[in-house]
N, C-alpha and C. Protein backbone atom coordinates (compact mmCIF):
# COMPACT_ATOMS: atom_id res chain seq x y z
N UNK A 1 2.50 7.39 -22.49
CA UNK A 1 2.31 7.47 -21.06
C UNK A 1 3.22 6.48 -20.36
N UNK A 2 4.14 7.28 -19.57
CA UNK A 2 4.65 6.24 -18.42
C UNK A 2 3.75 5.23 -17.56
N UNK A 3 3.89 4.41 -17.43
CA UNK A 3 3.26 3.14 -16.16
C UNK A 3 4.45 2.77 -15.36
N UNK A 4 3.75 3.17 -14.03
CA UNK A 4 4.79 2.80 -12.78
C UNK A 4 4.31 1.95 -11.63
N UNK A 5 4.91 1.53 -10.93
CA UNK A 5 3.60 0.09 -10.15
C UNK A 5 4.40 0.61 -8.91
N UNK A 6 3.51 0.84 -7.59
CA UNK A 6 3.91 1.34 -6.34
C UNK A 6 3.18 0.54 -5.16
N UNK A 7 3.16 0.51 -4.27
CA UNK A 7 2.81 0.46 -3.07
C UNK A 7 1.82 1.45 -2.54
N UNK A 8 0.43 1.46 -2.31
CA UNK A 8 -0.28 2.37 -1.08
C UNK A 8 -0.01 2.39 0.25
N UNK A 9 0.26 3.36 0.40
CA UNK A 9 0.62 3.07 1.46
C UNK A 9 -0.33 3.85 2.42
N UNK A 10 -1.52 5.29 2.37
CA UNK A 10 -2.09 5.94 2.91
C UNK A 10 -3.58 6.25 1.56
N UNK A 11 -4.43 6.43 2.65
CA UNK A 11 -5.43 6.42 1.85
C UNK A 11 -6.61 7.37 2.33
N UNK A 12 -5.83 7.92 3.21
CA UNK A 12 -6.42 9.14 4.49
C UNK A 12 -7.94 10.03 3.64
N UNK A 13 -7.01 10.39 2.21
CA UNK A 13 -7.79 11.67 1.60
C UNK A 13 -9.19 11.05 0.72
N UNK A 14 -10.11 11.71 0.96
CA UNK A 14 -11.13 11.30 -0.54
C UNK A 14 -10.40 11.29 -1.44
N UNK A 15 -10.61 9.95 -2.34
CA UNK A 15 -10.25 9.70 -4.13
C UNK A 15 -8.70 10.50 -3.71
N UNK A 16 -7.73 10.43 -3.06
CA UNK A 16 -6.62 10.12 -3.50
C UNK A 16 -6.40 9.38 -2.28
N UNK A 17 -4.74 8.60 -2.97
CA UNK A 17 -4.00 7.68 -2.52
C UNK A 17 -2.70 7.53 -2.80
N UNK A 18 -1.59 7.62 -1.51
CA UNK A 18 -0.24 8.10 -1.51
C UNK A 18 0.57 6.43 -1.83
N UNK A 19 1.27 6.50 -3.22
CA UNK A 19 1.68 5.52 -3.75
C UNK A 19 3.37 5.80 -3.59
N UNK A 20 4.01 5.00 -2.98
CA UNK A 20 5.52 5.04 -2.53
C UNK A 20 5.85 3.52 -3.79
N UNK A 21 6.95 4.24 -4.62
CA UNK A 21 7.57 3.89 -5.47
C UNK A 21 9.31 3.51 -5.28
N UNK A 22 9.89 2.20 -4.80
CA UNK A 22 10.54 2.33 -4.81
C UNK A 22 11.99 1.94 -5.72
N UNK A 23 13.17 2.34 -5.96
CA UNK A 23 13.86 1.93 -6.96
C UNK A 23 15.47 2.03 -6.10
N UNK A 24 16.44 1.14 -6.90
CA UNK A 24 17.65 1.02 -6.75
C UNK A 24 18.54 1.78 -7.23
N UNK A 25 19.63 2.43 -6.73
CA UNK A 25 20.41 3.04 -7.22
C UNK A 25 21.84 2.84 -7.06
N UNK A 26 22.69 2.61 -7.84
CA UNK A 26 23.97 2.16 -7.21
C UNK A 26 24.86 3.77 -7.30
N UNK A 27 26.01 3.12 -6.48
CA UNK A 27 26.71 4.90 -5.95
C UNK A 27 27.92 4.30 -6.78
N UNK A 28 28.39 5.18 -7.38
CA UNK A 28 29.28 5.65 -7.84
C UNK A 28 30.57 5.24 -8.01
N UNK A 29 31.08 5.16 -6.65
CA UNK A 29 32.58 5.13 -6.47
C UNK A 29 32.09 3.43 -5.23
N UNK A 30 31.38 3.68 -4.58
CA UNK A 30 31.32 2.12 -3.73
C UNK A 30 30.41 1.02 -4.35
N UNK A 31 29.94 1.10 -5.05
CA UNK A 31 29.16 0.17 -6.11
C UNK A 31 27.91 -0.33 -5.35
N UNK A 32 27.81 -0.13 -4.24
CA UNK A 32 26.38 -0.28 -3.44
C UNK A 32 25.43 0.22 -3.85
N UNK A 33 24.30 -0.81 -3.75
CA UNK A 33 22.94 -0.81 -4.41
C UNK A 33 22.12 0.24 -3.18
N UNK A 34 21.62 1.49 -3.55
CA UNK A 34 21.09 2.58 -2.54
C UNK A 34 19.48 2.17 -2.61
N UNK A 35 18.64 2.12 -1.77
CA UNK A 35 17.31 2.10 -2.12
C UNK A 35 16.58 3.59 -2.07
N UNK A 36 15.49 3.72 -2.68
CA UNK A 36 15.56 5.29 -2.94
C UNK A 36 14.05 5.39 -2.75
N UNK A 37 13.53 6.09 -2.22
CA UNK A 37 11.66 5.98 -2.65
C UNK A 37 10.79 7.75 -2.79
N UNK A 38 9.53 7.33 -3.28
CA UNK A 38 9.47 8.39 -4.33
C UNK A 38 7.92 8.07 -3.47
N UNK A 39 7.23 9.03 -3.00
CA UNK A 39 5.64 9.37 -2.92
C UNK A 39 5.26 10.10 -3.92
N UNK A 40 3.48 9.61 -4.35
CA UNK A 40 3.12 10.34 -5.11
C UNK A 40 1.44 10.31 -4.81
N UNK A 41 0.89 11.73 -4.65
CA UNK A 41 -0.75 11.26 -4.62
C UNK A 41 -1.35 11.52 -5.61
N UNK A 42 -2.09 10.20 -5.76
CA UNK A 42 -2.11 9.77 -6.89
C UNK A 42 -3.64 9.75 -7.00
N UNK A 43 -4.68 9.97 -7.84
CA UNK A 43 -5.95 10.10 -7.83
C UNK A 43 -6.84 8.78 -7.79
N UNK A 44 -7.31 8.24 -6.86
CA UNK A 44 -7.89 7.02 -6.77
C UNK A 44 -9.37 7.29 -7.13
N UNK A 45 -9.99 6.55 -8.29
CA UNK A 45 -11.23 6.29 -8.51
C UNK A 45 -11.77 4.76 -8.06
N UNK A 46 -10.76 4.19 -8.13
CA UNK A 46 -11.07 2.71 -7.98
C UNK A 46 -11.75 2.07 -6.23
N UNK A 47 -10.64 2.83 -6.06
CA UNK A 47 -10.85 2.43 -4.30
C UNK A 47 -10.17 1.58 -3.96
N UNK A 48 -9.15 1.79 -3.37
CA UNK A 48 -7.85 1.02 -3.31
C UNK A 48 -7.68 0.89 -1.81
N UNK A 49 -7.27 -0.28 -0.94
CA UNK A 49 -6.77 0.03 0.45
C UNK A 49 -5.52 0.07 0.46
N UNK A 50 -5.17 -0.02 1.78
CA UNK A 50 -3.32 0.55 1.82
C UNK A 50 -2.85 -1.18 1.80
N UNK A 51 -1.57 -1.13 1.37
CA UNK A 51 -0.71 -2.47 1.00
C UNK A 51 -0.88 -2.57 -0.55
N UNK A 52 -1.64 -2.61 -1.25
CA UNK A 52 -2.17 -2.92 -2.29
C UNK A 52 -1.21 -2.40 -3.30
N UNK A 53 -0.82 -3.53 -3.97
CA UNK A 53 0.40 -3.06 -5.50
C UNK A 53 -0.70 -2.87 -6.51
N UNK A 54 -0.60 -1.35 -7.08
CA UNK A 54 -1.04 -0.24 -8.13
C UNK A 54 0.04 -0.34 -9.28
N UNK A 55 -0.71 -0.09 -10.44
CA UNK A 55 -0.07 0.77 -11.02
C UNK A 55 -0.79 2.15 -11.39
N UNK A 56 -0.23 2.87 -12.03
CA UNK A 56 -0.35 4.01 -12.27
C UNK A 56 0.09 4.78 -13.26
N UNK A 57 -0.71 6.05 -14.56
CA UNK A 57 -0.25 6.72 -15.08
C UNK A 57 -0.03 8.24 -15.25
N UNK A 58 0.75 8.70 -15.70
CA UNK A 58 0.50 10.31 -15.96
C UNK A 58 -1.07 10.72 -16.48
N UNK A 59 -1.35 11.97 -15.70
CA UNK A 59 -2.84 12.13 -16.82
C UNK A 59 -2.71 13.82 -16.45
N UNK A 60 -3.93 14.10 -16.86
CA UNK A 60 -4.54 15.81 -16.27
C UNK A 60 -3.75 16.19 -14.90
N UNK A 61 -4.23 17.01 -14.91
CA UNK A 61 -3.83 17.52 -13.27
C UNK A 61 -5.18 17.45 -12.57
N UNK A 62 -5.27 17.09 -11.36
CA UNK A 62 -6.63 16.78 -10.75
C UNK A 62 -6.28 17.58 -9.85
N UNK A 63 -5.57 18.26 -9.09
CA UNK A 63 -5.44 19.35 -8.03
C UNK A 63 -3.99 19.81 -8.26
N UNK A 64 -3.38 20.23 -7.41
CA UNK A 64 -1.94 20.65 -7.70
C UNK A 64 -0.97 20.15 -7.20
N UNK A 65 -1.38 19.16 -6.69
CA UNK A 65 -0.15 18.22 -6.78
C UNK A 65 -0.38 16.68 -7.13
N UNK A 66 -1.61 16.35 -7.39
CA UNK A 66 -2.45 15.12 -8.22
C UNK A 66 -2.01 15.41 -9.73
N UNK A 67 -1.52 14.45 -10.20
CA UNK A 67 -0.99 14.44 -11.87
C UNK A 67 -0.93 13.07 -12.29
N UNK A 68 -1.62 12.21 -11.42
CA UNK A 68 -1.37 11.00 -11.56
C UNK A 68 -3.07 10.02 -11.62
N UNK A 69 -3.08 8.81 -12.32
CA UNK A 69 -4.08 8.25 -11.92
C UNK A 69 -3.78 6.98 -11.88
N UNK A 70 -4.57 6.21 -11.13
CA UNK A 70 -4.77 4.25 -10.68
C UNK A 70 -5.03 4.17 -11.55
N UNK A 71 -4.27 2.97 -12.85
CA UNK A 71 -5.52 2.12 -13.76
C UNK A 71 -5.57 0.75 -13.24
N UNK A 72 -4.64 0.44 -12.28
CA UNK A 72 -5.53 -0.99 -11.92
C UNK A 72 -4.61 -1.48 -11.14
N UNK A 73 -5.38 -2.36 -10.16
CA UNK A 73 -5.05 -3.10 -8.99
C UNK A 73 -4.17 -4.17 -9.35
N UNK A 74 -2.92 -4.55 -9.22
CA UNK A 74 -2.04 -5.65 -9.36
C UNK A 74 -2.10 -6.88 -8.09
N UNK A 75 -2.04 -6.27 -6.83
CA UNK A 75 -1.86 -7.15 -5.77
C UNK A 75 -3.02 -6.48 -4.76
N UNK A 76 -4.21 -7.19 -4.64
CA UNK A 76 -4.97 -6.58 -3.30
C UNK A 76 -4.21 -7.36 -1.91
N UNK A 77 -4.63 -6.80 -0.55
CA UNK A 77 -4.27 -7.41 0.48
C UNK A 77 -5.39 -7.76 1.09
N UNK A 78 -7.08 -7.93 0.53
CA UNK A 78 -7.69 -8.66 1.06
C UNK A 78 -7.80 -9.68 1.50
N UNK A 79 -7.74 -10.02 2.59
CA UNK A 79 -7.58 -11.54 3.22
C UNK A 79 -9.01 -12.26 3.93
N UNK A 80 -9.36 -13.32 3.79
CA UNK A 80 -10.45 -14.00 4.42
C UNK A 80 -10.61 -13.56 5.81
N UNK A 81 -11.59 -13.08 6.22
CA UNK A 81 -11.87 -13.01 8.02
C UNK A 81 -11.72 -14.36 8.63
N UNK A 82 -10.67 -14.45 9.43
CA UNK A 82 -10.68 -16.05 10.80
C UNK A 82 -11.59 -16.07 11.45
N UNK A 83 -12.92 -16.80 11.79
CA UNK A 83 -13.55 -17.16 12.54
C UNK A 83 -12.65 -17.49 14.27
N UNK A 84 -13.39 -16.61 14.78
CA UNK A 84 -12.24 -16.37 15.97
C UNK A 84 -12.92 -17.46 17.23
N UNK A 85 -11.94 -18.24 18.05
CA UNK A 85 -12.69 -19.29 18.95
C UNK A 85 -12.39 -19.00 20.16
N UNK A 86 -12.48 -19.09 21.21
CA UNK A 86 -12.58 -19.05 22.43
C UNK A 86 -12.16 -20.15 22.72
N UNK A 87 -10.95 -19.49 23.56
CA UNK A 87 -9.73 -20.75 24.05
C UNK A 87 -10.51 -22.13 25.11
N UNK A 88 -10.85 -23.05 24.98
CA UNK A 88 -11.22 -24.16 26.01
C UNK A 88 -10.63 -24.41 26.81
N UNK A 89 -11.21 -24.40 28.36
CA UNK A 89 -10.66 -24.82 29.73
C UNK A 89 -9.98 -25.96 29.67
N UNK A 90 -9.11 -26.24 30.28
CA UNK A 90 -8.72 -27.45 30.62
C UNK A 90 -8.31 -27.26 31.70
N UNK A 91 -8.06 -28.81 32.50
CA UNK A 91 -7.75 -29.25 33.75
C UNK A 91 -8.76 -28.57 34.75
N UNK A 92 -8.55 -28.81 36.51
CA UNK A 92 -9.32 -28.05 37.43
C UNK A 92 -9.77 -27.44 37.63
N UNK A 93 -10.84 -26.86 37.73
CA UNK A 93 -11.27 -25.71 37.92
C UNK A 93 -10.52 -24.84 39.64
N UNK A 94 -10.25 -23.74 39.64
CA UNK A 94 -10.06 -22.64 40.90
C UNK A 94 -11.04 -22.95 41.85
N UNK A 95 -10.90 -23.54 43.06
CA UNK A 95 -11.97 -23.36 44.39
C UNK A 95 -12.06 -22.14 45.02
N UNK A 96 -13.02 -21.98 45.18
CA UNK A 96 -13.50 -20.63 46.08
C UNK A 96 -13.10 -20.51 47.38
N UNK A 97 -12.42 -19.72 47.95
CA UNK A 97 -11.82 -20.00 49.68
C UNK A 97 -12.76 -19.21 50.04
């Protein structure tokens, strides 16, 4: 089995999740490095949000264009909630005319 590690990037559908794969390619005759990217929906059991570095392998076919599955989370983008503050007055207060 191939293992490929992608990016989520959409997570719209039940249990799947659109994994953008991207890779380098150099051209030919100008030797420039091309960037190239590859979607794939990919069958999420895990529950994955979008940002999140996956990998992923070949398996069954789970619909007809699902051929793929998550085995595991590499990078989540869960981040701590900021306790959010309310900016403090300073100086004078506005008089009423």
């Amino acid at each position: 089995m191939k293992r490929t590690q992608g990016l989520v990037i959409s997570t719209k559908n039940p249990k799947t999740a659109i994994v953008e794969v991207a890779r380098f390619k150099v051209h030919p005759i100008y030797e420039k490095r091309i960037k190239r990217t590859t979607r794939y929906p990919v069958h999420d059991s895990i529950g994955v949000k979008n940002g999140d570095q996956v990998e992923f392998v070949d398996s069954k076919p789970y619909s007809k264009s699902k051929r793929w599955i998550i085995t595991k989370v590499i990078t989540s983008t869960v981040q701590p909630v900021k306790e959010l503050k309310k900016p403090e007055k300073k100086g004078a207060t506005k008089k009423a005319r």
